[in-house]
Each structure stands twice: as structure tokens, then as C-alpha cells.
Protein backbone atom coordinates (compact mmCIF):
# COMPACT_ATOMS: atom_id res chain seq x y z
CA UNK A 1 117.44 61.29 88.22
CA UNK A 2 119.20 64.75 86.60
CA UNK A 3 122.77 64.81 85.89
CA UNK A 4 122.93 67.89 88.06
CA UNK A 5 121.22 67.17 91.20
CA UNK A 6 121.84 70.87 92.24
CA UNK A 7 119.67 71.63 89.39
CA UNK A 8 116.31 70.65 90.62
CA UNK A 9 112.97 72.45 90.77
CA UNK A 10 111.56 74.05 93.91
CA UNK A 11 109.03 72.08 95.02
CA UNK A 12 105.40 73.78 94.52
CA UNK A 13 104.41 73.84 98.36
CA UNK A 14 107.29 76.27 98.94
CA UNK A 15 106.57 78.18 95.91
CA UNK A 16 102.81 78.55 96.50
CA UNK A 17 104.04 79.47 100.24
CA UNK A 18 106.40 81.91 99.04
CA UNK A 19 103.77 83.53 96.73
CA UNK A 20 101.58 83.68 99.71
CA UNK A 21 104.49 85.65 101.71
CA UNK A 22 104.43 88.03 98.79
CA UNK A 23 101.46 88.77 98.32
CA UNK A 24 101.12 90.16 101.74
CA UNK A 25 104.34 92.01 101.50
CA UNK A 26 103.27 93.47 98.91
CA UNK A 27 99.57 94.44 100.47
CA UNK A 28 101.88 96.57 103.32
CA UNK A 29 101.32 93.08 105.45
CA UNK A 30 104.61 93.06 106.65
CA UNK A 31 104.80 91.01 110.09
CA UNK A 32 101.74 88.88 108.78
CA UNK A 33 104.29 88.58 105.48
CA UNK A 34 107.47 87.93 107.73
CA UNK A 35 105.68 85.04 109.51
CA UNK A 36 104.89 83.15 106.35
CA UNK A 37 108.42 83.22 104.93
CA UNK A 38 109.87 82.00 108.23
CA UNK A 39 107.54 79.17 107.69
CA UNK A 40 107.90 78.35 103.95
CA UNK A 41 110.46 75.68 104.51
CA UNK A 42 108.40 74.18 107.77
CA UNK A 43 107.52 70.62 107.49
CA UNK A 44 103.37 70.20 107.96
CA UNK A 45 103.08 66.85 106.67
CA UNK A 46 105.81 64.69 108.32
CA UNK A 47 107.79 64.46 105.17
CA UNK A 48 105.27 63.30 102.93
CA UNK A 49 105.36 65.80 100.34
CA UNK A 50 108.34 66.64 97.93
CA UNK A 51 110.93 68.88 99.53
CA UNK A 52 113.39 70.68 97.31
CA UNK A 53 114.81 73.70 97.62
CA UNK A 54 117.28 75.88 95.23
CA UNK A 55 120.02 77.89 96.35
CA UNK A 56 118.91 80.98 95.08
CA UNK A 57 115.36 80.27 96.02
CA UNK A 58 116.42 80.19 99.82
CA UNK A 59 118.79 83.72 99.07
CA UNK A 60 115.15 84.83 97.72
CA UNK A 61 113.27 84.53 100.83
CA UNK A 62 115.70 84.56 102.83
CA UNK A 63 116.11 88.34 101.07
CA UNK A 64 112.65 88.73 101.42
CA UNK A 65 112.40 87.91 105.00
CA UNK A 66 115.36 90.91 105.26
CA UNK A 67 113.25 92.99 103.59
CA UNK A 68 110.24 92.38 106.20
CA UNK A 69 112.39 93.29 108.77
CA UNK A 70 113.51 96.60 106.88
CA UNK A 71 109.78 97.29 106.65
CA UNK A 72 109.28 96.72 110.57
CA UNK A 73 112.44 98.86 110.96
CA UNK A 74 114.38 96.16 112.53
CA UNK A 75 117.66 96.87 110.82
CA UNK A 76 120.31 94.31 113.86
CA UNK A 77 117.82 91.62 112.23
CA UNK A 78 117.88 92.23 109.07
CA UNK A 79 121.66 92.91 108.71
CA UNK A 80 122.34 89.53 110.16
CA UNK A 81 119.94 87.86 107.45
CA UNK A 82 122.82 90.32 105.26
CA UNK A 83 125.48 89.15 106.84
CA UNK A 84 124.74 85.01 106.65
CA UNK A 85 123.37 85.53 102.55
CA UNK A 86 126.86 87.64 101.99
CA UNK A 87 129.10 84.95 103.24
CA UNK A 88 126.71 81.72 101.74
CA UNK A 89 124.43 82.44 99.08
CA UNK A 90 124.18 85.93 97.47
CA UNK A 91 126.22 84.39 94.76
CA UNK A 92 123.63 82.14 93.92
CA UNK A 93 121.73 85.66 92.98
CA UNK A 94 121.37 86.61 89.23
CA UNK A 95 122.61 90.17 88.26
CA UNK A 96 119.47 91.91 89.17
CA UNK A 97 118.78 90.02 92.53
CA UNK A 98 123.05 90.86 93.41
CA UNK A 99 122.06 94.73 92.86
CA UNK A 100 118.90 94.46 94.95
CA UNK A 101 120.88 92.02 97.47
CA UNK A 102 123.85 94.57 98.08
CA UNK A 103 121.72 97.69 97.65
CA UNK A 104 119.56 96.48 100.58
CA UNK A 105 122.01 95.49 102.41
CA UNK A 106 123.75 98.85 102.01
CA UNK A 107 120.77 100.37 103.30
CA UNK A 108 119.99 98.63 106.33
CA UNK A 109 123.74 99.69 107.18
CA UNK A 110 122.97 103.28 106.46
CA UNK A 111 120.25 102.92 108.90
CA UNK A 112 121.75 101.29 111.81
CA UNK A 113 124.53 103.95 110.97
CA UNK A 114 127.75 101.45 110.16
CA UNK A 115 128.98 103.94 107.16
CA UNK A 116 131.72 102.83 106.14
CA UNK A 117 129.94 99.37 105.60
CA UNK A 118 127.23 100.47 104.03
CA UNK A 119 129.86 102.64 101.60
CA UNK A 120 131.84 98.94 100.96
CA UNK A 121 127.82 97.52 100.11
CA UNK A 122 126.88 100.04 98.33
CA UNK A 123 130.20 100.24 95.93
CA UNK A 124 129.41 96.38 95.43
CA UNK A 125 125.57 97.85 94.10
CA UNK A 126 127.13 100.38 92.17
CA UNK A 127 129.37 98.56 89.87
CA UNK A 128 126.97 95.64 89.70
CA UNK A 129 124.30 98.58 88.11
CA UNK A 130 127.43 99.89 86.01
CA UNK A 131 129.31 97.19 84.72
CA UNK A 132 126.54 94.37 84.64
CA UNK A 133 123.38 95.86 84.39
CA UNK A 134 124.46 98.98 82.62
CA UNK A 135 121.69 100.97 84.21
CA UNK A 136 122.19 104.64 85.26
CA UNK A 137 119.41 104.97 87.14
CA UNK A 138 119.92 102.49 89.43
CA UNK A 139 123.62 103.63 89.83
CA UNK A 140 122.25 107.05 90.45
CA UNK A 141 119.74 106.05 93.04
CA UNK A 142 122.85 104.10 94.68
CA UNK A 143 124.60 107.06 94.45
CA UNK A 144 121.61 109.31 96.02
CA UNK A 145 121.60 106.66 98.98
CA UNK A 146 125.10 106.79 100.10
CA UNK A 147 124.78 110.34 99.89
CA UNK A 148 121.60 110.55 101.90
CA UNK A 149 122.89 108.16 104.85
CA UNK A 150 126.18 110.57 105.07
CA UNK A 151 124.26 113.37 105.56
CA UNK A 152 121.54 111.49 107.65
CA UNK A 153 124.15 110.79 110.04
CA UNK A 154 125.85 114.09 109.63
CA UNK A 155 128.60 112.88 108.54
CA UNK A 156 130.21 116.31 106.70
CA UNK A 157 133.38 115.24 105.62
CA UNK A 158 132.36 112.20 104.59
CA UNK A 159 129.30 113.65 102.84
CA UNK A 160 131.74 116.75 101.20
CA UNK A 161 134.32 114.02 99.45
CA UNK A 162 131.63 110.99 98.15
CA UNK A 163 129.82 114.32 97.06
CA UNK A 164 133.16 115.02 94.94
CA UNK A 165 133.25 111.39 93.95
CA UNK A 166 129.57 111.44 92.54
CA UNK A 167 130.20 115.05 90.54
CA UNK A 168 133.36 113.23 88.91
CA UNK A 169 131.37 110.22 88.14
CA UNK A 170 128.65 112.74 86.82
CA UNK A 171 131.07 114.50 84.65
CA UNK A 172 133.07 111.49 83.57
CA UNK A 173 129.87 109.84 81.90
CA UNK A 174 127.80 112.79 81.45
CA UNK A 175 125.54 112.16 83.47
CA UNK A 176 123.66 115.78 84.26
CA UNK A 177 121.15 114.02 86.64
CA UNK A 178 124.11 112.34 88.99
CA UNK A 179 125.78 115.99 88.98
CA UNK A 180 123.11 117.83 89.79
CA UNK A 181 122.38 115.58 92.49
CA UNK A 182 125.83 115.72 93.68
CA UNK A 183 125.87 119.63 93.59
CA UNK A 184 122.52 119.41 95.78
CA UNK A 185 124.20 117.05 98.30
CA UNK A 186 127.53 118.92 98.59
CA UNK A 187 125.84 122.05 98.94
CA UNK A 188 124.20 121.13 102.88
CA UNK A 189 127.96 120.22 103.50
CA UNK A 190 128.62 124.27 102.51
CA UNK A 191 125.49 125.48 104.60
């Protein structure tokens, strides 16, 4: 038995049904996609086969399941999958799955319209893409987000100061592409 019983590997049914999921996702199969990873974990053979499951494998589909819903555009269901990973498992998440994670989440916000809790998500996104991943575009495409769901909503003053924010962050690292994005953003607010 390992010293670390936390530390054991996902058993191949639920991989092999997880790759399944995917590859359907990724076909544009999203309800037929959804439906398989609600029933990766489901037991078909009365306990008979080996059953072990990771923490951040279940964050993964559980993610994946989130990102279904996104897909069908049904953003209540999706931010509660947000909402139970946030609180249990998103720390289970490596670096690049914490970005994804939080800039999903962030976006499902920005659709159902909760602002300033997709602006808390999306600050979570941004620093993991700054400080971790040290990837620009990814900060900038956080950046355009935010942005976009301000103005989506038409949210002006909002939009006119995170505008602001992004042209200082733009300047401050030199980052043309961020200001120039910024500029674009803050200029509706003018119109």
C-alpha cells in the first residue's frame, strides 16, 4: 500500500470515460459530452472494478462538466459547479488549471451579469497569469474579458475606471497591446 494514500492513480475506467467525455466536447457534442461526465464516476459493475479517484481529477471534470454547461449557455448551473470547486477543490488545480478554473468562472459571472463577482474571479485569473504563469497574453485576454462584460452589461462607470486600470497596467509593463485595448474599451464609455 503507498505511504500517501491520497496519492493514488485514477483508476482507468474513469479515465477512459473521461476521455470519452472529451472527445465529444471537443467534436461541439456538448449535451451528448455533459451526459458522459455526469456518469464517469457511476458504478456499472456493482463494485467490481477498481475505483479511485484524485482530487484534482474530480476538479477536472467536474470543470469540464462547467464548461458543458457554458457551452449549452446554462450559466445558474454552471456557476454552482463554480461555486462548490471554489470552496472544495480548485486548490487541488495546478497553475494552469487555477487560471482556466477562475477565468471560467469569471466568465460565467459576466454572463449571468454578477459584476462585481466576476471582477473578484477574474482578479484571482489575472494574477495567477502574472505572477505564476508569467504570461501576458493570458493576462491580456483576462483583461479584454472584464472589459467586455462591463460594457456588455453597460456598465459605463464601471467600464470608464477598469478601462483606466488596464491603460496603467499597459503603461506600467509596457505592454502596447493591453493599452491599446484599453484605449478601444474606454473610448465606447466616451461615445
Amino acid at each position: 500500500m503507498p505511504e500517501d494514500q491520497l496519492n493514488l492513480s485514477v483508476s482507468s475506467i474513469f479515465v477512459n470515460r473521461f476521455d470519452e467525455a472529451t472527445n465529444l466536447q471537443s467534436n461541439g457534442n456538448h449535451e451528448e459530452a455533459l451526459e458522459k461526465y455526469q456518469a464517469i464516476f457511476r458504478d456499472e459493475d456493482g463494485g467490481k472494478s477498481e475505483r479511485v479517484i484524485t482530487a484534482e481529477f474530480y476538479a477536472t471534470v467536474e470543470m469540464r462538466k462547467a464548461y458543458c454547461l457554458m457551452d449549452l449557455q446554462k450559466y445558474q448551473e454552471a456557476k454552482a459547479i463554480f461555486e462548490e470547486l471554489d470552496d472544495f477543490f480548485a486548490g487541488q488545480l495546478d497553475m494552469i488549471g487555477l487560471y482556466d478554473f477562475y477565468f471560467a468562472y469569471g466568465n460565467t459571472l459576466g454572463n449571468l451579469g454578477l459584476l462585481k463577482e466576476m471582477e473578484g474571479k477574474m482578479a484571482r485569473a489575472m494574477n495567477i497569469a502574472a505572477e505564476y504563469l508569467e504570461d501576458g497574453e493570458k493576462f491580456r485576454n483576462v483583461w479584454y474579458w472584464v472589459l467586455y462584460w462591463e460594457g456588455f452589461h453597460q456598465a459605463w462607470e464601471s467600464l470608464s475606471k477598469l478601462s483606466v486600470s488596464a491603460y496603467g497596467f499597459g503603461v506600467e509593463n509596457n505592454d502596447l497591446e493591453l493599452q491599446e485595448m484599453a484605449l478601444k474599451f474606454r473610448s465606447i464609455f466616451a461615445d
